[in-house]
C-alpha atoms as a PDB file:
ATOM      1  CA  UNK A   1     298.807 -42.590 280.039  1.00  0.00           C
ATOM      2  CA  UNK A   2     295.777 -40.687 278.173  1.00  0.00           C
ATOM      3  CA  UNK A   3     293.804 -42.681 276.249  1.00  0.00           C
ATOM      4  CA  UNK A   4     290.617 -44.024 274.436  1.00  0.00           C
ATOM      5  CA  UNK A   5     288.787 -46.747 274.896  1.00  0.00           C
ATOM      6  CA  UNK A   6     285.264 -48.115 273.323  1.00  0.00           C
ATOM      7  CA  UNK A   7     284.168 -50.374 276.398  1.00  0.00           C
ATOM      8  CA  UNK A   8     280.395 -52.319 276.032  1.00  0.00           C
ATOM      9  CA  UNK A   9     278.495 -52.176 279.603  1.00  0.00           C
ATOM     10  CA  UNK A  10     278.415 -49.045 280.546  1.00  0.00           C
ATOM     11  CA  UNK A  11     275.238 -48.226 279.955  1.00  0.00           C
ATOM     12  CA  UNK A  12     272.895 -49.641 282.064  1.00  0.00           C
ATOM     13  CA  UNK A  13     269.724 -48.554 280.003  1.00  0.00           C
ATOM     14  CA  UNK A  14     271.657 -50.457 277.135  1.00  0.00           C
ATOM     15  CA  UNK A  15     274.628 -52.897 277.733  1.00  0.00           C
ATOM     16  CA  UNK A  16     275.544 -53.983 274.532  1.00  0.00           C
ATOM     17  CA  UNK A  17     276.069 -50.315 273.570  1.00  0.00           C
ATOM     18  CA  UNK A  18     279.699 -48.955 272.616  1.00  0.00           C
ATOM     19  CA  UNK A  19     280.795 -45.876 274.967  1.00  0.00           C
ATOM     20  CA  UNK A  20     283.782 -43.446 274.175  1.00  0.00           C
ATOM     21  CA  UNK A  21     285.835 -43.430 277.380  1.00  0.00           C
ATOM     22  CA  UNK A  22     288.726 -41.003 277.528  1.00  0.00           C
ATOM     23  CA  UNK A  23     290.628 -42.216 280.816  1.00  0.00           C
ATOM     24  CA  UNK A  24     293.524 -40.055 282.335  1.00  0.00           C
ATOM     25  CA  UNK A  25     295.548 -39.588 285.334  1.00  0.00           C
ATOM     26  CA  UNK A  26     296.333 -36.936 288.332  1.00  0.00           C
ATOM     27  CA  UNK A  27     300.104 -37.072 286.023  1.00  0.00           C
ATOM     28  CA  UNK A  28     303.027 -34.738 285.970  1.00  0.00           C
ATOM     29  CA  UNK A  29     301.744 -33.677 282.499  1.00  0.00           C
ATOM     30  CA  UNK A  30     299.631 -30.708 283.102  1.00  0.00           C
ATOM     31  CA  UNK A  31     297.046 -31.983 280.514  1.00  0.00           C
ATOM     32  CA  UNK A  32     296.378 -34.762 281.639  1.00  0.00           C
ATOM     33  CA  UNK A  33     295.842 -33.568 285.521  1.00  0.00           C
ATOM     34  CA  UNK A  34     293.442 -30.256 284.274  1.00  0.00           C
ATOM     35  CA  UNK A  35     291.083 -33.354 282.527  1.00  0.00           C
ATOM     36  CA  UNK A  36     291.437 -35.576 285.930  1.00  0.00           C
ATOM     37  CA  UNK A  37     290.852 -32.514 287.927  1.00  0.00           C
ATOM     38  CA  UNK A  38     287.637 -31.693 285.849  1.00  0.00           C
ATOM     39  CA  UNK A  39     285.126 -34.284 288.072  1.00  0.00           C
ATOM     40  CA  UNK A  40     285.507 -31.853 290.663  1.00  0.00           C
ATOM     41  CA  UNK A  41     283.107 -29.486 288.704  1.00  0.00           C
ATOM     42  CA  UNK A  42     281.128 -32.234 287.893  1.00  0.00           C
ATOM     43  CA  UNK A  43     277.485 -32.697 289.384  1.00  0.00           C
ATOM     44  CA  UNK A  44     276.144 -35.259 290.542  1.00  0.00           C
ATOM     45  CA  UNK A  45     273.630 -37.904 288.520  1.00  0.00           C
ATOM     46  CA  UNK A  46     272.886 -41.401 289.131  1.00  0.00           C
ATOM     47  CA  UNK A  47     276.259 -42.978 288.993  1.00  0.00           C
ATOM     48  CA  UNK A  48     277.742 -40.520 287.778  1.00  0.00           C
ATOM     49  CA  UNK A  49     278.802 -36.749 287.666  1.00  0.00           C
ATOM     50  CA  UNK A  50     277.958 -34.562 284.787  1.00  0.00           C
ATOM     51  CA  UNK A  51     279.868 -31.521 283.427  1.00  0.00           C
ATOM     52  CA  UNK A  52     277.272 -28.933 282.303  1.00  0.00           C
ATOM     53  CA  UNK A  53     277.957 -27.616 278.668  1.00  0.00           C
ATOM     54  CA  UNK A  54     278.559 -23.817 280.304  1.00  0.00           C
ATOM     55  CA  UNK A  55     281.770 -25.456 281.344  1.00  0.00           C
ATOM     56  CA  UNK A  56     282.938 -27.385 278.992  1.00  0.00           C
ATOM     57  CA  UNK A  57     282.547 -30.528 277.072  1.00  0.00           C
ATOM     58  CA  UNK A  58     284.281 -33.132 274.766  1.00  0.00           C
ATOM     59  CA  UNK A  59     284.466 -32.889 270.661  1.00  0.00           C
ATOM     60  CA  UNK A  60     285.119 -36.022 268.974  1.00  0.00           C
ATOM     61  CA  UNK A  61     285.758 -36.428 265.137  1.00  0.00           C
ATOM     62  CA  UNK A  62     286.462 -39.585 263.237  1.00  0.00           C
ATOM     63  CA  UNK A  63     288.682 -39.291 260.129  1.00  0.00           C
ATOM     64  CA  UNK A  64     288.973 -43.277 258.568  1.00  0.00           C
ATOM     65  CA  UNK A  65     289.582 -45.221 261.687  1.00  0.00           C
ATOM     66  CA  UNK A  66     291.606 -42.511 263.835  1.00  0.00           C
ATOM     67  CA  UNK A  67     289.255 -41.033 266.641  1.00  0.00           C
ATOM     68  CA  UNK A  68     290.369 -37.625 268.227  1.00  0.00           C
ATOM     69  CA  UNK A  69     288.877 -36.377 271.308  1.00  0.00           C
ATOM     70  CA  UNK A  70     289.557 -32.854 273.038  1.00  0.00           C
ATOM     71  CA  UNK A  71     288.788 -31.853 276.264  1.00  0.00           C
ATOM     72  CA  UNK A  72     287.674 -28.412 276.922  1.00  0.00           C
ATOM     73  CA  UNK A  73     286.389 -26.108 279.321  1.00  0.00           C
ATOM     74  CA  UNK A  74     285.935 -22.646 279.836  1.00  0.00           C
ATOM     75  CA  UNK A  75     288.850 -20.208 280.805  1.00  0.00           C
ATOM     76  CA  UNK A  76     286.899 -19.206 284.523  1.00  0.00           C
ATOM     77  CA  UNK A  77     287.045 -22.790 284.991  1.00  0.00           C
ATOM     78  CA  UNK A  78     290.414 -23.810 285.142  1.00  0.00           C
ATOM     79  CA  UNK A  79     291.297 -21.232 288.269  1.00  0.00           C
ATOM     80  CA  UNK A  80     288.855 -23.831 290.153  1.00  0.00           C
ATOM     81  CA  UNK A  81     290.717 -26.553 289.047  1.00  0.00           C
ATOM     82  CA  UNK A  82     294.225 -25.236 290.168  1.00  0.00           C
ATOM     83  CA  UNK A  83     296.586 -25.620 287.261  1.00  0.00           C
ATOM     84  CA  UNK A  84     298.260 -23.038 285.674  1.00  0.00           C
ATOM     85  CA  UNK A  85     295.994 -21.336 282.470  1.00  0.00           C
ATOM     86  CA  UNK A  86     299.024 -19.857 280.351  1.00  0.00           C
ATOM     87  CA  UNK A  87     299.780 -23.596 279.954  1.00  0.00           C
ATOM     88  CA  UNK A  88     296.923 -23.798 277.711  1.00  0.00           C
ATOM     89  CA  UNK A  89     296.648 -22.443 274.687  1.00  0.00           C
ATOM     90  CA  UNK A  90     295.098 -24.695 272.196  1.00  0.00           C
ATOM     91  CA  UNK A  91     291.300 -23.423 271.574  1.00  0.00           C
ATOM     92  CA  UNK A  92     288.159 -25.248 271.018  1.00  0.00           C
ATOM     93  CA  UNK A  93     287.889 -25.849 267.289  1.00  0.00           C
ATOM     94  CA  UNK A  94     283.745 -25.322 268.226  1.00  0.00           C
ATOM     95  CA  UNK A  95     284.387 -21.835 270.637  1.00  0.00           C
ATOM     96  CA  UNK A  96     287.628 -20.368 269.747  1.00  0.00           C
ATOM     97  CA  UNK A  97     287.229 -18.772 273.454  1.00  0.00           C
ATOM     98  CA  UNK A  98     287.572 -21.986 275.108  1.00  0.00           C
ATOM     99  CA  UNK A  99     290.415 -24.098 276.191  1.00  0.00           C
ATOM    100  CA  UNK A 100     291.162 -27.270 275.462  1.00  0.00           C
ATOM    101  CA  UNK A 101     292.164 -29.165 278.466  1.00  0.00           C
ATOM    102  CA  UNK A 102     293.615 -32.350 276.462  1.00  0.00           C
ATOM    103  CA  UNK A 103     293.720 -33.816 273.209  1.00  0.00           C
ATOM    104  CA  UNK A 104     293.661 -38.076 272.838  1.00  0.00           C
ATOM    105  CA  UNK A 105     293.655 -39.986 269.741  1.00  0.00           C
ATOM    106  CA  UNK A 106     293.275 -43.593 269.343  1.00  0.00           C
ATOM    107  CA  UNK A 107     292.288 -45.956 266.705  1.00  0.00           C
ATOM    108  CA  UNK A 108     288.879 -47.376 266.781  1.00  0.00           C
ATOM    109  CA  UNK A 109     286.705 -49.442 264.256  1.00  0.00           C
ATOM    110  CA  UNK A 110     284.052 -47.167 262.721  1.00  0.00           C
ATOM    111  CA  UNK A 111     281.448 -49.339 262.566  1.00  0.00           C
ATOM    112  CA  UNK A 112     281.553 -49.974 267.026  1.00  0.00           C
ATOM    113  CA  UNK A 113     282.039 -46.498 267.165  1.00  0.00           C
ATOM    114  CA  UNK A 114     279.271 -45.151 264.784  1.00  0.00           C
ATOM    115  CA  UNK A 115     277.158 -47.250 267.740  1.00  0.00           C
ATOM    116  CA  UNK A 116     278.253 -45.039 270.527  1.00  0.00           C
ATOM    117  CA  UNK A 117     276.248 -42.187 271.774  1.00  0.00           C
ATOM    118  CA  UNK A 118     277.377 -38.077 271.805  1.00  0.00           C
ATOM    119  CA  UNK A 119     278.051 -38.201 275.507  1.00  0.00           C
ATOM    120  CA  UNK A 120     282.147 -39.513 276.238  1.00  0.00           C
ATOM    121  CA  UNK A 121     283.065 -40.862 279.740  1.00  0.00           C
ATOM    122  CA  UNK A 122     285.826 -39.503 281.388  1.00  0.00           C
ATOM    123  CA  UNK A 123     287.881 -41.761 283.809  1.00  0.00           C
ATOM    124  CA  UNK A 124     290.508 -40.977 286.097  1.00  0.00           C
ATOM    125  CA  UNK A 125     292.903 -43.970 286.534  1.00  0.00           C
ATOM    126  CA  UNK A 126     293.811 -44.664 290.235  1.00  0.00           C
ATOM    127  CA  UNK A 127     297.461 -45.162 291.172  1.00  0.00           C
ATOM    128  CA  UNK A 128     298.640 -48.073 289.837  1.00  0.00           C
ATOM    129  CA  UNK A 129     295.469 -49.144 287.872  1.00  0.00           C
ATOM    130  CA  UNK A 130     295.399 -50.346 284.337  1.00  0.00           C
ATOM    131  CA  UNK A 131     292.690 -48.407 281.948  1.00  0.00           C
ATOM    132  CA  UNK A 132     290.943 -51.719 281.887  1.00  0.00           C
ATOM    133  CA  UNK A 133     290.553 -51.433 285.577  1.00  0.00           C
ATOM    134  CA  UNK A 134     289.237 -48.497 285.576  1.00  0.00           C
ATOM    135  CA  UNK A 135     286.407 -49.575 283.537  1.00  0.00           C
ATOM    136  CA  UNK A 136     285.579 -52.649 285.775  1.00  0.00           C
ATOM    137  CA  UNK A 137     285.361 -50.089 288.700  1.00  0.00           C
ATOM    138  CA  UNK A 138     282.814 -48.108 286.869  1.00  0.00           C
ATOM    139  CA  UNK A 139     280.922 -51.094 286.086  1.00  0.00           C
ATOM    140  CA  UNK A 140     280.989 -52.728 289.493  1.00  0.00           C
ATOM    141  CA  UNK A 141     279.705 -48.755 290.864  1.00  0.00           C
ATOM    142  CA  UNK A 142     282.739 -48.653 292.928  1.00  0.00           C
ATOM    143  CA  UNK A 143     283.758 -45.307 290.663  1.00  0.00           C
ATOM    144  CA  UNK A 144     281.912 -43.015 288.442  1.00  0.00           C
ATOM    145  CA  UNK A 145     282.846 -41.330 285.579  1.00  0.00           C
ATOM    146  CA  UNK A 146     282.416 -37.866 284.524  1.00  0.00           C
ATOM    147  CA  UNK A 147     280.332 -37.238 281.566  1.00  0.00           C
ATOM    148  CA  UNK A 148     281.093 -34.928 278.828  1.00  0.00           C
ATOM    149  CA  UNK A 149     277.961 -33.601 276.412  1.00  0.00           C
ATOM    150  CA  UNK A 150     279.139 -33.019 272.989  1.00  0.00           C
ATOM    151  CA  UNK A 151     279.793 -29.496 271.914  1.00  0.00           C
ATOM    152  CA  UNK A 152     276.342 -27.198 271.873  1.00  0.00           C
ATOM    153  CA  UNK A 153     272.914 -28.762 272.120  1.00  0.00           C
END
């Protein structure tokens, strides 16, 4: 069910601006769940909950038209989020002492994308509930989505 999407109207500062929005689901797949676990540790903003970089973030990279985004977070983390750690083994390619939670790739045209800022919006899918709706509940403010700084700064 993990994907990417670049969805317009998210920003309410800017609406015509492109967003990266990883959305998951509380799945089987213990990948998936650890990244729709992680807006527990989020904190609270205005309409939305923010992951502090001490946890973890997201790193993107574009290569032609195929974006890949990982979700990490720090080892101390993931006892918080109750999943099991020896599960994860992949490494941050920007601190090879943290996790990544989840990897998503999509393909994406460069030019929207070279529009969207650092930050990537992550989404947790209710039950039942397409990606797209997903987005329409963040943009009615019946949901918020987690935001993910980019790797240091």
């Amino acid at each position: 069910m993990a994907g990417i999407l670049l969805c317009t109207g998210l920003d309410p500062d800017d609406p015509d601006a492109e967003t990266v929005v990883v959305v998951v689901a509380e799945a089987p797949d213990h990948h998936e769940r650890a990244a729709a676990r992680l807006a527990t540790c989020g904190y609270e903003g205005d309409g939305c909950f923010y992951l502090v970089q001490t946890d973890g973030w997201a790193e993107r990279r574009l290569d032609g038209d195929l974006l890949t985004v990982d979700i990490v977070a720090h080892p101390a983390l993931l006892r918080g989020l109750e999943v099991d750690r020896a599960k994860f083994t992949a490494r941050s390619s920007y601190a090879p002492h943290v996790l990544r939670l989840l990897r998503v790739e999509a393909r994406v045209d460069p030019a929207a994308y070279a529009r969207a800022p650092e930050e990537t919006l992550l989404l947790t899918v209710p039950a039942g509930a397409s990606a797209e709706e997903a987005v329409a509940l963040v943009r009615s403010g019946e949901e918020w989505p987690l935001v993910l700084a980019p790797p240091g700064g």
